[in-house]
N, C-alpha and C. Protein backbone atom coordinates (compact mmCIF):
# COMPACT_ATOMS: atom_id res chain seq x y z
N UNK A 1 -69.03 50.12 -2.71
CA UNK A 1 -69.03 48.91 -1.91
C UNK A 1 -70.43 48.65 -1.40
N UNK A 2 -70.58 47.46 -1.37
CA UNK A 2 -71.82 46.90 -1.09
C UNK A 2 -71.95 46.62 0.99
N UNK A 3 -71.30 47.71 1.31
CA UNK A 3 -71.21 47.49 2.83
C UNK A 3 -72.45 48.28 3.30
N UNK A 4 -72.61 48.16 4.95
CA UNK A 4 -73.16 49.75 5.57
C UNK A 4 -72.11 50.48 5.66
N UNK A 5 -72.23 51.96 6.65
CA UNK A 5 -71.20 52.46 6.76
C UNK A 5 -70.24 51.99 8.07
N UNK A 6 -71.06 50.88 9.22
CA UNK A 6 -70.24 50.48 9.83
C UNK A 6 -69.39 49.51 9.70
N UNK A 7 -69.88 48.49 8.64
CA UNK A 7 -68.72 47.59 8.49
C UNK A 7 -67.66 48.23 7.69
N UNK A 8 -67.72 49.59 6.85
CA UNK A 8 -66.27 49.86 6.43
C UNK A 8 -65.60 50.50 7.20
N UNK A 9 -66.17 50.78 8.59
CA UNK A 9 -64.82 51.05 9.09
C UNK A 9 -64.07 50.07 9.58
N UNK A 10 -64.39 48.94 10.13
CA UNK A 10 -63.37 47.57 10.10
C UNK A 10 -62.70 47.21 8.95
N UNK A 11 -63.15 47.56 8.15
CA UNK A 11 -61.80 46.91 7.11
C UNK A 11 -60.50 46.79 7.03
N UNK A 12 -60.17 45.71 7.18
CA UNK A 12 -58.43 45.86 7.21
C UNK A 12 -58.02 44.87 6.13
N UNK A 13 -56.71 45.00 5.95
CA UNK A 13 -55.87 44.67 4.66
C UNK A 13 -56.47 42.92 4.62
N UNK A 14 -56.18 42.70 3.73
CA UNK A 14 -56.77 41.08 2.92
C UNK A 14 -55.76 40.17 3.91
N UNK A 15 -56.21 39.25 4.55
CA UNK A 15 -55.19 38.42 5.75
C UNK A 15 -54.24 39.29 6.62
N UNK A 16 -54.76 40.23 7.22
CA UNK A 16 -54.26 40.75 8.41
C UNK A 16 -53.65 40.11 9.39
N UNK A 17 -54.77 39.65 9.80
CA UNK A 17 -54.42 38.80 10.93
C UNK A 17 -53.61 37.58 10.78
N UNK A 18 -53.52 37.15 9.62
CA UNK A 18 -52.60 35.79 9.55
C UNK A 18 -51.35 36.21 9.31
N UNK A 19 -51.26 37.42 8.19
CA UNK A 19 -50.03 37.85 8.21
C UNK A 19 -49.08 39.00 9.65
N UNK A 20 -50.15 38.91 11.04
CA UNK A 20 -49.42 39.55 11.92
C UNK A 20 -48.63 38.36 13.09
N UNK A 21 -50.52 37.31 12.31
CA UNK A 21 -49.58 36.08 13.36
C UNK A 21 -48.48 34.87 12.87
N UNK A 22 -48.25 35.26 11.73
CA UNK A 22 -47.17 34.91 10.88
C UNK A 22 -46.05 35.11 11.28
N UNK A 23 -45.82 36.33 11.32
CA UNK A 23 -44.91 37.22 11.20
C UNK A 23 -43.99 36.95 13.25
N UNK A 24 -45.21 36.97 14.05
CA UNK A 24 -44.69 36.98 15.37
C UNK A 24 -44.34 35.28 15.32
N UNK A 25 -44.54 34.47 15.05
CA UNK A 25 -44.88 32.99 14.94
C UNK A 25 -42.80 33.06 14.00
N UNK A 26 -42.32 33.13 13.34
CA UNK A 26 -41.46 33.25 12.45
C UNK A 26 -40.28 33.89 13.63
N UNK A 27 -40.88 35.17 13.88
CA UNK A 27 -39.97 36.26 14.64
C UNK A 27 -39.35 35.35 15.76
N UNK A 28 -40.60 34.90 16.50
CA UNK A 28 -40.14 34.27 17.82
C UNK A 28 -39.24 32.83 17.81
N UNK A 29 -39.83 31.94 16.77
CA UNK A 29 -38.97 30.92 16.62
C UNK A 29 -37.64 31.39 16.46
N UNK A 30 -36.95 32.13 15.31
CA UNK A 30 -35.92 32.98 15.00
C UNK A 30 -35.24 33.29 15.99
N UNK A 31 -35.30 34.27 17.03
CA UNK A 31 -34.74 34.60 17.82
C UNK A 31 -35.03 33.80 19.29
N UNK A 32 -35.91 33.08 19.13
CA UNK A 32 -35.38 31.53 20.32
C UNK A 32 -34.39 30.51 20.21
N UNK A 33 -34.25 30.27 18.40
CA UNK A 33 -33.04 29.42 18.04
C UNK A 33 -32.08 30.21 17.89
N UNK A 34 -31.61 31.52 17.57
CA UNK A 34 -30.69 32.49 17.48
C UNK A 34 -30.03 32.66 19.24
N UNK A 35 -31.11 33.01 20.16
CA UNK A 35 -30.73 33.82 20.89
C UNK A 35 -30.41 32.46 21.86
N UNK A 36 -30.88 31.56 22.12
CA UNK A 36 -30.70 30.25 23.17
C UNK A 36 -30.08 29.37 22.66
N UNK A 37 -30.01 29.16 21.76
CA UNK A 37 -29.98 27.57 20.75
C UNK A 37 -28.33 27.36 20.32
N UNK A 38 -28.49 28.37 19.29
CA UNK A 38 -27.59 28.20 18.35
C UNK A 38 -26.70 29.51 18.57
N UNK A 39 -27.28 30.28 18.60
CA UNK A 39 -26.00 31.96 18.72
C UNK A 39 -25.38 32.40 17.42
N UNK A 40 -26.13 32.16 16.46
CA UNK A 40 -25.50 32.61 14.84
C UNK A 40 -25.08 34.03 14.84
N UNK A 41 -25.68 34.88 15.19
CA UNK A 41 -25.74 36.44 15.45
C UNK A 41 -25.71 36.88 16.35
N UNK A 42 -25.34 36.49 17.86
CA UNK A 42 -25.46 37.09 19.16
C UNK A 42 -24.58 38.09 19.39
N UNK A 43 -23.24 38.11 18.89
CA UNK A 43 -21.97 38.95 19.10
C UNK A 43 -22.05 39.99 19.59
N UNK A 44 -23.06 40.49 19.96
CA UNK A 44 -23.22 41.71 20.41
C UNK A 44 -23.53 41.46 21.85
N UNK A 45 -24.17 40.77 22.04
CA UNK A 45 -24.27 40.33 23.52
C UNK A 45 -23.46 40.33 24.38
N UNK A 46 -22.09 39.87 24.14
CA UNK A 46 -20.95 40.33 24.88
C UNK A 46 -20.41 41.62 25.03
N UNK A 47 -21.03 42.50 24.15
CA UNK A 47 -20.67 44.03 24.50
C UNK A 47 -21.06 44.45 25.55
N UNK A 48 -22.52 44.15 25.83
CA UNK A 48 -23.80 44.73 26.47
C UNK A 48 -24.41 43.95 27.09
N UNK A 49 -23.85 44.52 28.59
CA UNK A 49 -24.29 43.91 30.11
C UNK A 49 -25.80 43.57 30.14
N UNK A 50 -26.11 42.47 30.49
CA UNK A 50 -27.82 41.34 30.58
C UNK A 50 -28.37 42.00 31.42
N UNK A 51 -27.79 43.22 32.41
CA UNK A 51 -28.84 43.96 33.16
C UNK A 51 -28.84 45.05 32.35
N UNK A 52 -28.38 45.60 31.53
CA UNK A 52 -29.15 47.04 30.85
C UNK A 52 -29.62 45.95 29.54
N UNK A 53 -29.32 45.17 29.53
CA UNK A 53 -30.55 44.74 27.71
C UNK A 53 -31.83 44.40 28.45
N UNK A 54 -31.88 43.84 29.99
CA UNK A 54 -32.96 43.57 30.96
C UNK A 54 -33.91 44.79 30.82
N UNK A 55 -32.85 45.51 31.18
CA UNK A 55 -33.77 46.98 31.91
C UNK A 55 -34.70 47.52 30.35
N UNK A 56 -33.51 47.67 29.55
CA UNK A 56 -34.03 48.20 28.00
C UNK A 56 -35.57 47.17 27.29
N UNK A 57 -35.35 45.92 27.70
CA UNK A 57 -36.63 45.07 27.56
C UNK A 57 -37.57 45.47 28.14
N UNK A 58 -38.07 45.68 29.75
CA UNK A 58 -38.63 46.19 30.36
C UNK A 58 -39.18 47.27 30.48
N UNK A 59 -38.03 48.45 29.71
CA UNK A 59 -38.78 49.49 29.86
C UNK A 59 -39.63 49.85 28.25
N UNK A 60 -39.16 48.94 27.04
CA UNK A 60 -39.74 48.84 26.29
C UNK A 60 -41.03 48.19 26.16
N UNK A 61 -41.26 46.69 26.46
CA UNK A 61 -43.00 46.48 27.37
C UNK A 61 -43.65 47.11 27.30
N UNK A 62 -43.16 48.12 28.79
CA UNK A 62 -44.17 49.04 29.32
C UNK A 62 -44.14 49.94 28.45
N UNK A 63 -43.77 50.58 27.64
CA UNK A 63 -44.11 51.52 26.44
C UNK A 63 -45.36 51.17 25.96
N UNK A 64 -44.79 49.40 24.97
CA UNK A 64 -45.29 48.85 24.33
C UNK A 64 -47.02 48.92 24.64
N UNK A 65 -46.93 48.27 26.02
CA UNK A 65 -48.39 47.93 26.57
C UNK A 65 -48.85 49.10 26.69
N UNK A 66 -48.10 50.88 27.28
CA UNK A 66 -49.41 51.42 27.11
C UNK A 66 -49.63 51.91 25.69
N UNK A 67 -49.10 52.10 24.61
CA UNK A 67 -49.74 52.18 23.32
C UNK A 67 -50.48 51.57 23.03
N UNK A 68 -50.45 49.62 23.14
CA UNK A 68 -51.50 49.10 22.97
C UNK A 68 -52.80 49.17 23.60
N UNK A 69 -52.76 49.13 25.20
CA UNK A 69 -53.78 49.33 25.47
C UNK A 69 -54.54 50.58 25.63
N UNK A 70 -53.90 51.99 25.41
CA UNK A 70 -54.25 53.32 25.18
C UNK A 70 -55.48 53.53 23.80
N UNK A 71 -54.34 52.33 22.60
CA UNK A 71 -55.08 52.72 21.61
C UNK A 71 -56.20 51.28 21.60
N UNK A 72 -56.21 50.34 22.46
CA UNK A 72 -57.68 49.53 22.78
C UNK A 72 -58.59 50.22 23.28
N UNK A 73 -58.40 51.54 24.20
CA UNK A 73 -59.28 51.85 24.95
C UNK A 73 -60.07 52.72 23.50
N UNK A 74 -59.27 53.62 23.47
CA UNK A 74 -60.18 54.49 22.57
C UNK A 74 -60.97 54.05 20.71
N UNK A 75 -60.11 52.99 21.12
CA UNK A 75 -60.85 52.00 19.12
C UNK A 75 -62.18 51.25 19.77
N UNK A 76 -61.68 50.79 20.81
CA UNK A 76 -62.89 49.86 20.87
C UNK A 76 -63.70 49.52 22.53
N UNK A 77 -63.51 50.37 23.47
CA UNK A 77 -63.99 50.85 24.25
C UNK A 77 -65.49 51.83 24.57
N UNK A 78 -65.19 52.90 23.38
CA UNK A 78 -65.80 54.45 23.00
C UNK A 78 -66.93 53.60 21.78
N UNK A 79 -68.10 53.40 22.25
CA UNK A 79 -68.94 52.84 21.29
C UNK A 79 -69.48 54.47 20.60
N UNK A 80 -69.58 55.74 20.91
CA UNK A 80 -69.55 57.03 20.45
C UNK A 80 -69.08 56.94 19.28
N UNK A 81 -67.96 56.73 19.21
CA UNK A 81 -66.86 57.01 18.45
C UNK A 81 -66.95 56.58 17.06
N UNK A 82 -68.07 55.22 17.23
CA UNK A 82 -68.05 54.34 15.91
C UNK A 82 -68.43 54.68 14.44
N UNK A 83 -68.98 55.70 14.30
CA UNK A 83 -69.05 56.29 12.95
C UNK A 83 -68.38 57.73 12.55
N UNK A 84 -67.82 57.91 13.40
CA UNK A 84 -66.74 58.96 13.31
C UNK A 84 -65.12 59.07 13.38
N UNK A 85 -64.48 59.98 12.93
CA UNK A 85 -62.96 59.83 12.79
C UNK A 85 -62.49 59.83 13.69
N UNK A 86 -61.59 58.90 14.67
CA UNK A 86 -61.45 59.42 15.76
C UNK A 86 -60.10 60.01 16.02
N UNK A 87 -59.71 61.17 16.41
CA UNK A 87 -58.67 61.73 16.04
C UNK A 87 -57.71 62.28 17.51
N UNK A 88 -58.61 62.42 18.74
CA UNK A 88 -58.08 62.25 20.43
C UNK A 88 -57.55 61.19 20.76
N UNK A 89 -57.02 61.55 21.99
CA UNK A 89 -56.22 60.00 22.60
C UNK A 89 -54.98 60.28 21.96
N UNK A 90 -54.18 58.95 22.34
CA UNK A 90 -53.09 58.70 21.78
C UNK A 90 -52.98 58.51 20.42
N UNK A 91 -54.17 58.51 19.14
CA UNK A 91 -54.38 59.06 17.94
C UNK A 91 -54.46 60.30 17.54
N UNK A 92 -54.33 61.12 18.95
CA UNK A 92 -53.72 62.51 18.21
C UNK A 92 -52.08 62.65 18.22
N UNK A 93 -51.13 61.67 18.32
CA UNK A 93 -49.96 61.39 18.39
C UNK A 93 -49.02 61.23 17.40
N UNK A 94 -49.85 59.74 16.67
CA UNK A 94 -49.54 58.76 16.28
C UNK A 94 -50.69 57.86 15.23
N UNK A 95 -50.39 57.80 13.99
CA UNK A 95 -51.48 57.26 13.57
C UNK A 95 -51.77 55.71 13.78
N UNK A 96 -50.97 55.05 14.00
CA UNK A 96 -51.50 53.36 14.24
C UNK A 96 -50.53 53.06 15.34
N UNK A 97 -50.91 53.58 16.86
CA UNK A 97 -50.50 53.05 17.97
C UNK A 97 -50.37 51.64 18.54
N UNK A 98 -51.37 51.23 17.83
CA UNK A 98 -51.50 49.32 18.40
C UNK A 98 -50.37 48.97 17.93
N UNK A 99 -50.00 49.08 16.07
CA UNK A 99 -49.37 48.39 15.07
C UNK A 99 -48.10 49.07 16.40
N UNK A 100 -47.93 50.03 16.30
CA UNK A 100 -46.14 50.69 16.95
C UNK A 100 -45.99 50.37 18.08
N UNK A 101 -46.78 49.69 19.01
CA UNK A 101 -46.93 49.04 20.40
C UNK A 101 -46.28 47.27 19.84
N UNK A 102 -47.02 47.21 18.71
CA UNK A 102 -46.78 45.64 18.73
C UNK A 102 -44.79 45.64 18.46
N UNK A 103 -44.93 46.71 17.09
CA UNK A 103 -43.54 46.52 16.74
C UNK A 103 -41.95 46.93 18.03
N UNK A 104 -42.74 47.89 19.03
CA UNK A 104 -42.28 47.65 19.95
C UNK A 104 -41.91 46.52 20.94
N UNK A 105 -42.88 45.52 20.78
CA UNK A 105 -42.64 44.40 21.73
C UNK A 105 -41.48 43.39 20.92
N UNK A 106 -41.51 43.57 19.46
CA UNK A 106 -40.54 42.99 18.80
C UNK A 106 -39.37 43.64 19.20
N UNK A 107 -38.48 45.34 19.01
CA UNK A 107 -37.63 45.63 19.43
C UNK A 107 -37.50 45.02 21.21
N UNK A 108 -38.08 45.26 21.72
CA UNK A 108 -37.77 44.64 23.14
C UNK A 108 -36.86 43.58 23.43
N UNK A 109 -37.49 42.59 22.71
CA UNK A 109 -37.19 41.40 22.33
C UNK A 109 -35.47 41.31 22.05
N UNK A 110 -35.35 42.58 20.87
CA UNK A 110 -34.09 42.03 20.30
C UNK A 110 -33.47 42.78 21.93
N UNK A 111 -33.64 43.44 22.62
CA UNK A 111 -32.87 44.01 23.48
C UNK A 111 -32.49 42.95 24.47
N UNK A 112 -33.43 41.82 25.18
CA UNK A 112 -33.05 40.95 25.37
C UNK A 112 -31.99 40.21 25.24
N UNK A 113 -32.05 39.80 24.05
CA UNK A 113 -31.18 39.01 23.20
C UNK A 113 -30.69 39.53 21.88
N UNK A 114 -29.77 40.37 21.85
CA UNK A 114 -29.48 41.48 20.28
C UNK A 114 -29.03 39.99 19.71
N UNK A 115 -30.00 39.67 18.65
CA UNK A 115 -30.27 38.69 17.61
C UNK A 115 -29.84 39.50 16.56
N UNK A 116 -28.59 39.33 15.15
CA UNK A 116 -28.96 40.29 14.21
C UNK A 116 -29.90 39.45 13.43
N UNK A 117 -29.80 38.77 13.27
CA UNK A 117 -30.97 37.54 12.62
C UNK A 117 -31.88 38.33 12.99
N UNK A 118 -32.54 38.55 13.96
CA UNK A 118 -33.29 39.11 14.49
C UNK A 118 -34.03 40.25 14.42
N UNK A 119 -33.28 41.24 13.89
CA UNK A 119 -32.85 42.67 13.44
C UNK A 119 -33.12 42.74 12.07
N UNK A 120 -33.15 42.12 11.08
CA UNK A 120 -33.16 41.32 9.80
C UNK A 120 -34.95 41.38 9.90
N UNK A 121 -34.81 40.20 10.55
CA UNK A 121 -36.42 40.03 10.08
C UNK A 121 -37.24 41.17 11.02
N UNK A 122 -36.92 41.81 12.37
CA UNK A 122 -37.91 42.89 12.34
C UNK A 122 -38.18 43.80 11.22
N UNK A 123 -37.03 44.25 10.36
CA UNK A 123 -37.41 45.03 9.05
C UNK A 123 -38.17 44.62 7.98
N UNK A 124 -38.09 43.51 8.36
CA UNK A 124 -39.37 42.93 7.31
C UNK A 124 -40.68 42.83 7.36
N UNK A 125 -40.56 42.38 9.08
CA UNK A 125 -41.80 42.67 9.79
C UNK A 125 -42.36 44.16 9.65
N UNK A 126 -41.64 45.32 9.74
CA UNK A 126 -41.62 46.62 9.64
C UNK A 126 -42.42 46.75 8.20
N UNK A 127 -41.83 46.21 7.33
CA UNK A 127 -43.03 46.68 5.95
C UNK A 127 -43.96 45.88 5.85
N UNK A 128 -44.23 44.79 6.40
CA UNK A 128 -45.35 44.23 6.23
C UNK A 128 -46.40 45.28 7.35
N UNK A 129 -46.43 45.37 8.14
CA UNK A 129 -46.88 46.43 9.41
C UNK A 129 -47.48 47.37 8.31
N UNK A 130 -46.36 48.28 7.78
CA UNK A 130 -46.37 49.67 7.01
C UNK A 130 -46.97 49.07 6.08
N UNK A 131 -47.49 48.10 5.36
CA UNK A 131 -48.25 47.80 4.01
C UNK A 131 -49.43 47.87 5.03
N UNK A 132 -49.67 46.80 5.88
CA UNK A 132 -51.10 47.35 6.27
C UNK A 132 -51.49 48.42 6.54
N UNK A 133 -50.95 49.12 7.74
CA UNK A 133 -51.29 50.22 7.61
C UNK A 133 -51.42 51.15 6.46
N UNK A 134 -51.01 51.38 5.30
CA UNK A 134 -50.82 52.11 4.07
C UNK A 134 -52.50 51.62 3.82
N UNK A 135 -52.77 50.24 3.48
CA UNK A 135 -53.86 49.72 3.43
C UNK A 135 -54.79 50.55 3.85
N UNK A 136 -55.20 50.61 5.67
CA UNK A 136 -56.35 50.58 6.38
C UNK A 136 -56.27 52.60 6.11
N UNK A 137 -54.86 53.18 5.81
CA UNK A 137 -55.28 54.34 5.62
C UNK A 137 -55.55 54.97 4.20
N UNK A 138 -55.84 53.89 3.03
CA UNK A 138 -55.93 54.60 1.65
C UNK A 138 -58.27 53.84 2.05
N UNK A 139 -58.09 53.07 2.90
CA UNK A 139 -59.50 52.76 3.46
C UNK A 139 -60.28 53.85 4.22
N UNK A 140 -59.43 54.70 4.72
CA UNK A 140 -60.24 56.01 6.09
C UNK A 140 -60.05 57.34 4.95
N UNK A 141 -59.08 57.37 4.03
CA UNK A 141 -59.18 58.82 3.32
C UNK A 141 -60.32 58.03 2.13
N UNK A 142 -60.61 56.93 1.69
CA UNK A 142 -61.81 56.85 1.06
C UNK A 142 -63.05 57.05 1.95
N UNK A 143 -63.43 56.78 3.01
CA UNK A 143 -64.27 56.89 4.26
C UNK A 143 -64.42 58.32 4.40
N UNK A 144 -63.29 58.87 4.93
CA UNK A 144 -63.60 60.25 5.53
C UNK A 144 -62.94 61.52 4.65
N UNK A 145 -62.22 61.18 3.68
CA UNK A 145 -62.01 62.09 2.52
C UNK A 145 -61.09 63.11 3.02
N UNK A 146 -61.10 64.51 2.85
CA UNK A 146 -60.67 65.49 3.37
C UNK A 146 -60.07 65.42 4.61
N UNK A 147 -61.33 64.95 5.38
CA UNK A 147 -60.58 65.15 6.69
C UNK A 147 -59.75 64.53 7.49
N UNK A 148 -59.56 63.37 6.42
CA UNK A 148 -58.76 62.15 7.08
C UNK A 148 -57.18 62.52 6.55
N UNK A 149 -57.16 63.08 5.40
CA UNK A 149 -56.07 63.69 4.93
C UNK A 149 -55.45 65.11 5.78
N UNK A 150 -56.22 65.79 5.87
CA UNK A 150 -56.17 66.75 6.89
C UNK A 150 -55.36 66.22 8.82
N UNK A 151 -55.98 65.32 8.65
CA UNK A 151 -55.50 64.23 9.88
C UNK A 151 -54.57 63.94 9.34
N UNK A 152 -54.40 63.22 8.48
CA UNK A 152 -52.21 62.55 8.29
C UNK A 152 -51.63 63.61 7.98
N UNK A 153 -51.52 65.18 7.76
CA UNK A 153 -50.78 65.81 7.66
C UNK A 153 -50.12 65.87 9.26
N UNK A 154 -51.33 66.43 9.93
CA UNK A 154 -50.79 66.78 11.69
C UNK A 154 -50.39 65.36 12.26
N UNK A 155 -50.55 64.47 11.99
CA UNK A 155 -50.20 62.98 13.16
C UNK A 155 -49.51 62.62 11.88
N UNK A 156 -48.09 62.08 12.85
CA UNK A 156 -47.08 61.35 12.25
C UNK A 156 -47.76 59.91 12.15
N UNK A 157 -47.38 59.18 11.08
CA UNK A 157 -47.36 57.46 10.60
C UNK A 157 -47.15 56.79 11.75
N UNK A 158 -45.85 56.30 11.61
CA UNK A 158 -45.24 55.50 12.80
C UNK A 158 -44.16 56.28 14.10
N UNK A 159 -44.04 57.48 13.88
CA UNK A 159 -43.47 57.91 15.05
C UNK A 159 -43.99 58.79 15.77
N UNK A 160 -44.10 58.79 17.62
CA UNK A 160 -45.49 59.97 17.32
C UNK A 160 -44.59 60.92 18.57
N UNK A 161 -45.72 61.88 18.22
CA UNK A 161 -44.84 63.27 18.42
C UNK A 161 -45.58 63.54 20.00
């Protein structure tokens, strides 16, 4: 590649960003006309009292937000860090905390309002997520080789330990 070595570590999958704001842009319409609108899939809602899908929203958030902002601090906070693997923090956990923060704020969501519509397209959302990521990590074991492999053995993908 015709890069330095700092622009390859930004590299991320070919339309990232359009395909994350796609994806939330789709999600949210979906389960605003599902969950308010229309009620195609709600049935579950009557099982399950609006103060524990409340509480279950809420306490998902706050998950959500500190993964995301745990793994803001240490990506892009730590100017140190920038030509090296960074493998502390909540990246010694978990390999893509932001991505599992975001997909968290989607489950939240359905807790709110258990959309199966809803439920549907988070799994879709789910491999598009897991393609990028697959992406940005066949990008860091070309980058850092060995040791980046050495790293995805001990830190789980998407669930972190």
């Amino acid at each position: 590649m015709g890069h330095n070595h700092e622009h390859r570590l930004g590299i991320e999958a070919p339309h990232s960003h359009l395909k994350q704001g796609l994806s939330a842009i789709v999600f949210t319409l979906v389960w605003i006309l599902d969950s308010l609108v229309f009620s195609f899939s709600t049935v579950i809602n009557s099982y399950v009292s609006w103060i524990v899908r409340l509480i279950l929203f809420i306490i998902f958030i706050a998950i959500a937000y500190a993964f995301i902002r745990a793994s803001h601090n240490i990506l892009f906070r730590q100017p140190e860090n920038k030509d090296d693997l960074i493998t502390n923090g909540i990246l010694g956990h978990i390999r893509h905390p932001m991505y599992f923060g975001v997909l968290l704020i989607y489950i939240a969501c359905i807790f709110l309002s258990i959309s199966l519509i809803s439920i549907v397209l988070l799994i879709i959302i789910f491999v598009i997520y897991d393609r990028l990521a697959t992406f940005e990590e066949n990008q860091l074991e070309e980058l850092f080789g060995q040791k980046y492999l050495e790293y995805k053995e001990k830190v789980p993908k998407w669930i972190p330990r």
